[in-house]
C-alpha atoms as a PDB file:
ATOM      1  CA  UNK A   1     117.231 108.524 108.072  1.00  0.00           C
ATOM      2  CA  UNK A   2     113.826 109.190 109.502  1.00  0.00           C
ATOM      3  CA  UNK A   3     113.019 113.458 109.610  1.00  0.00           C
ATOM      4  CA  UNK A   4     109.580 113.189 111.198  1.00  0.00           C
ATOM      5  CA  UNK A   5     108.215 110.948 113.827  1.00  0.00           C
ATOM      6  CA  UNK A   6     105.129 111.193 116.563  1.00  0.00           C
ATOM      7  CA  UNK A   7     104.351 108.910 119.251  1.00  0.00           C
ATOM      8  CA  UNK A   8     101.307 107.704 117.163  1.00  0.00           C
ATOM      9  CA  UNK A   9     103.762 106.668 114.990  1.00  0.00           C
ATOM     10  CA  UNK A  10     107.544 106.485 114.890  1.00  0.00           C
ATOM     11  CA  UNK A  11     108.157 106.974 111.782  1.00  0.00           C
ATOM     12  CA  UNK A  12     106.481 109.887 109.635  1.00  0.00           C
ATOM     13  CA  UNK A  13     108.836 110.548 107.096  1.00  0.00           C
ATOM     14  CA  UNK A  14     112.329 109.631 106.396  1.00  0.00           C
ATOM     15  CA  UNK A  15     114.841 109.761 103.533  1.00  0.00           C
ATOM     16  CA  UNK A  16     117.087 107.577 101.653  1.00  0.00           C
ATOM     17  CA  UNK A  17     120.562 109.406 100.781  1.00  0.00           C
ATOM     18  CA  UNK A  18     119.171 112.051  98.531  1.00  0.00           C
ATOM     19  CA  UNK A  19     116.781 110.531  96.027  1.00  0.00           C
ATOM     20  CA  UNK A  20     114.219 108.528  98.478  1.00  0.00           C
ATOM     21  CA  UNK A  21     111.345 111.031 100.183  1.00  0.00           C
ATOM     22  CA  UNK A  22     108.907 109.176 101.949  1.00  0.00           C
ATOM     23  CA  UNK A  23     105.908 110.256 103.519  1.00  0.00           C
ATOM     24  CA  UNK A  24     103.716 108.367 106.267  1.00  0.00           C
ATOM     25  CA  UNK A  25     100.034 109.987 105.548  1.00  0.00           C
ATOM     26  CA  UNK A  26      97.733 110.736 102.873  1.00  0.00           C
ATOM     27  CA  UNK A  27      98.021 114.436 101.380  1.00  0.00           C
ATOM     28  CA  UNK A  28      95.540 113.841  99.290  1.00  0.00           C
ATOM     29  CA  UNK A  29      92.867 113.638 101.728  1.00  0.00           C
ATOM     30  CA  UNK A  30      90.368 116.515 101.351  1.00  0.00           C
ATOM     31  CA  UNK A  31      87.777 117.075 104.339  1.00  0.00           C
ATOM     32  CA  UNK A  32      85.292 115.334 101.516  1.00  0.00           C
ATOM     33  CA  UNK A  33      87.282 112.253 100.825  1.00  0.00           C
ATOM     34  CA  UNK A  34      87.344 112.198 104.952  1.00  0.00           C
ATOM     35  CA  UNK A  35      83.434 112.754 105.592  1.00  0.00           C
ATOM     36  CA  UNK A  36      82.617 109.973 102.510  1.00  0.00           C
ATOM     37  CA  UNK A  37      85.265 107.476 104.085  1.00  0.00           C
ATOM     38  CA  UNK A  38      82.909 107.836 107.759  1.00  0.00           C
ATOM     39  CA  UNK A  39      79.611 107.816 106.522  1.00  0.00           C
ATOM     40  CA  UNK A  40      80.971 104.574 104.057  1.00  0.00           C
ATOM     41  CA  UNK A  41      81.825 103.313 107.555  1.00  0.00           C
ATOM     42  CA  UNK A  42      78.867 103.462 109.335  1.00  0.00           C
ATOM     43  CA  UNK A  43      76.638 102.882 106.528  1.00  0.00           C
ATOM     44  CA  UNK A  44      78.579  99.195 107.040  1.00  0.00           C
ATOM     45  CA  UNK A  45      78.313  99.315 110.767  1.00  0.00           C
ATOM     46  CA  UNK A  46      82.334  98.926 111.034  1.00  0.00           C
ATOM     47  CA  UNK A  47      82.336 101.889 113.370  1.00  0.00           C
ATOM     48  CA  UNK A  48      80.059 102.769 116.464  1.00  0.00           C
ATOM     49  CA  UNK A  49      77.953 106.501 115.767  1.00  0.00           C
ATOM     50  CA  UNK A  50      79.127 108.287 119.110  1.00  0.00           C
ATOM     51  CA  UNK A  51      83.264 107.319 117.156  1.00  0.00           C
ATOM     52  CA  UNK A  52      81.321 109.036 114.022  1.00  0.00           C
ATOM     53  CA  UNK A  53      80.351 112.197 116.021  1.00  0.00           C
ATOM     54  CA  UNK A  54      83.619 112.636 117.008  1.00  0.00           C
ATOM     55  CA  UNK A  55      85.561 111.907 113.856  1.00  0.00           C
ATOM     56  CA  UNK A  56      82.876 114.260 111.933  1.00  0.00           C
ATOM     57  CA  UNK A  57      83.901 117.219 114.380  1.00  0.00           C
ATOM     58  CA  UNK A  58      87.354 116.895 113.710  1.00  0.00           C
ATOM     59  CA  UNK A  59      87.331 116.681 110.094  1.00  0.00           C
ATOM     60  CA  UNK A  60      85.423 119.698 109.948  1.00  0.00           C
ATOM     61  CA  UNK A  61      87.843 121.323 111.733  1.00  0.00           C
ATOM     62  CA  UNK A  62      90.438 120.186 109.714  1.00  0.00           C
ATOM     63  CA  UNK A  63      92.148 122.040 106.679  1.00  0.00           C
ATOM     64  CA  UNK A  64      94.981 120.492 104.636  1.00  0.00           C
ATOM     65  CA  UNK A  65      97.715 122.526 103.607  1.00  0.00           C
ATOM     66  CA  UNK A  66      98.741 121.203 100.039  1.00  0.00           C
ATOM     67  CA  UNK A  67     100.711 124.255  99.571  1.00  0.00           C
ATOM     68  CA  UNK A  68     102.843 123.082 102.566  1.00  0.00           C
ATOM     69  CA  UNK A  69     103.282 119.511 101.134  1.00  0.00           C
ATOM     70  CA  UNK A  70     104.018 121.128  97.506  1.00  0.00           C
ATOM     71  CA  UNK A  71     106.832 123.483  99.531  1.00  0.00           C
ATOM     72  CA  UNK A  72     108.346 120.229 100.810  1.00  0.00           C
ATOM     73  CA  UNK A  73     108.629 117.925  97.887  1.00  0.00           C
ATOM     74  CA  UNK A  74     109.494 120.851  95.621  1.00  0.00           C
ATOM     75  CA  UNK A  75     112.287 121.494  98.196  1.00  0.00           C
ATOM     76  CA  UNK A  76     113.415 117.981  98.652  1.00  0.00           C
ATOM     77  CA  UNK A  77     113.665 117.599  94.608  1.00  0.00           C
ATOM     78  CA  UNK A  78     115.289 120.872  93.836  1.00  0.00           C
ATOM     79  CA  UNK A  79     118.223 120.056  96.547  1.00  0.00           C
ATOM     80  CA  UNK A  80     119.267 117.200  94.747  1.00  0.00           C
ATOM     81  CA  UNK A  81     118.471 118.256  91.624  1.00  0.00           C
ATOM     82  CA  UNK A  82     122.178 118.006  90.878  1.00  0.00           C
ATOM     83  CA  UNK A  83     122.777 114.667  91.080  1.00  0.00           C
ATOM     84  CA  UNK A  84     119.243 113.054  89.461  1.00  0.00           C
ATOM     85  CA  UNK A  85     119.608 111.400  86.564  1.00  0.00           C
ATOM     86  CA  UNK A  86     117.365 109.808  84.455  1.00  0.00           C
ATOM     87  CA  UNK A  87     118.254 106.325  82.979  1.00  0.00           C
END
C-alpha cells in the first residue's frame, strides 16, 4: 500500500502488510555528502555550473531531520512488534 507519494514521484513510501517499510530517498544524505556529490559532478563536467549554483543554494538551505526518520521507523517497528519473529 503506498503512504507517501509526490508528483515528482508516485511512489515515496509504501508498506507491505506489516513487516515491509520502504522508503523512496536517501536519509542519509548530509548537506556534505550533497555539496561533495556536485562539486564530483562538475569536476567531471556531467552538469552545467549555472545547474551547480542552483543546486549549491538549495543544499545549503537544506537541513535533514534524522530525528524525524528515526520517529518513523521506530514507530513502524514498534507497531508490529507483536507479530515479528525471528527465524
Amino acid at each position: 500500500m503506498v503512504i507517501g507519494w509526490s508528483d515528482k514521484t508516485g511512489i515515496e513510501m509504501f508498506v507491505c502488510g506489516d513487516h515491509i517499510m520502504g522508503i523512496q530517498g536517501h536519509p542519509e544524505y548530509s548537506t556534505d555528502i550533497l555539496l561533495q556529490i556536485i562539486d564530483r559532478l562538475i569536476q567531471r563536467n556531467f552538469i552545467m555550473e549555472a545547474i551547480v549554483v542552483e543546486a549549491r543554494e538549495k543544499a545549503e538551505q537544506w537541513e535533514l531531520d534524522m530525528e524525524a526518520w528515526k520517529i518513523l521507523c521506530i514507530t513502524f517497528l514498534k507497531a508490529h512488534s507483536h507479530t515479528n519473529h525471528i527465524v
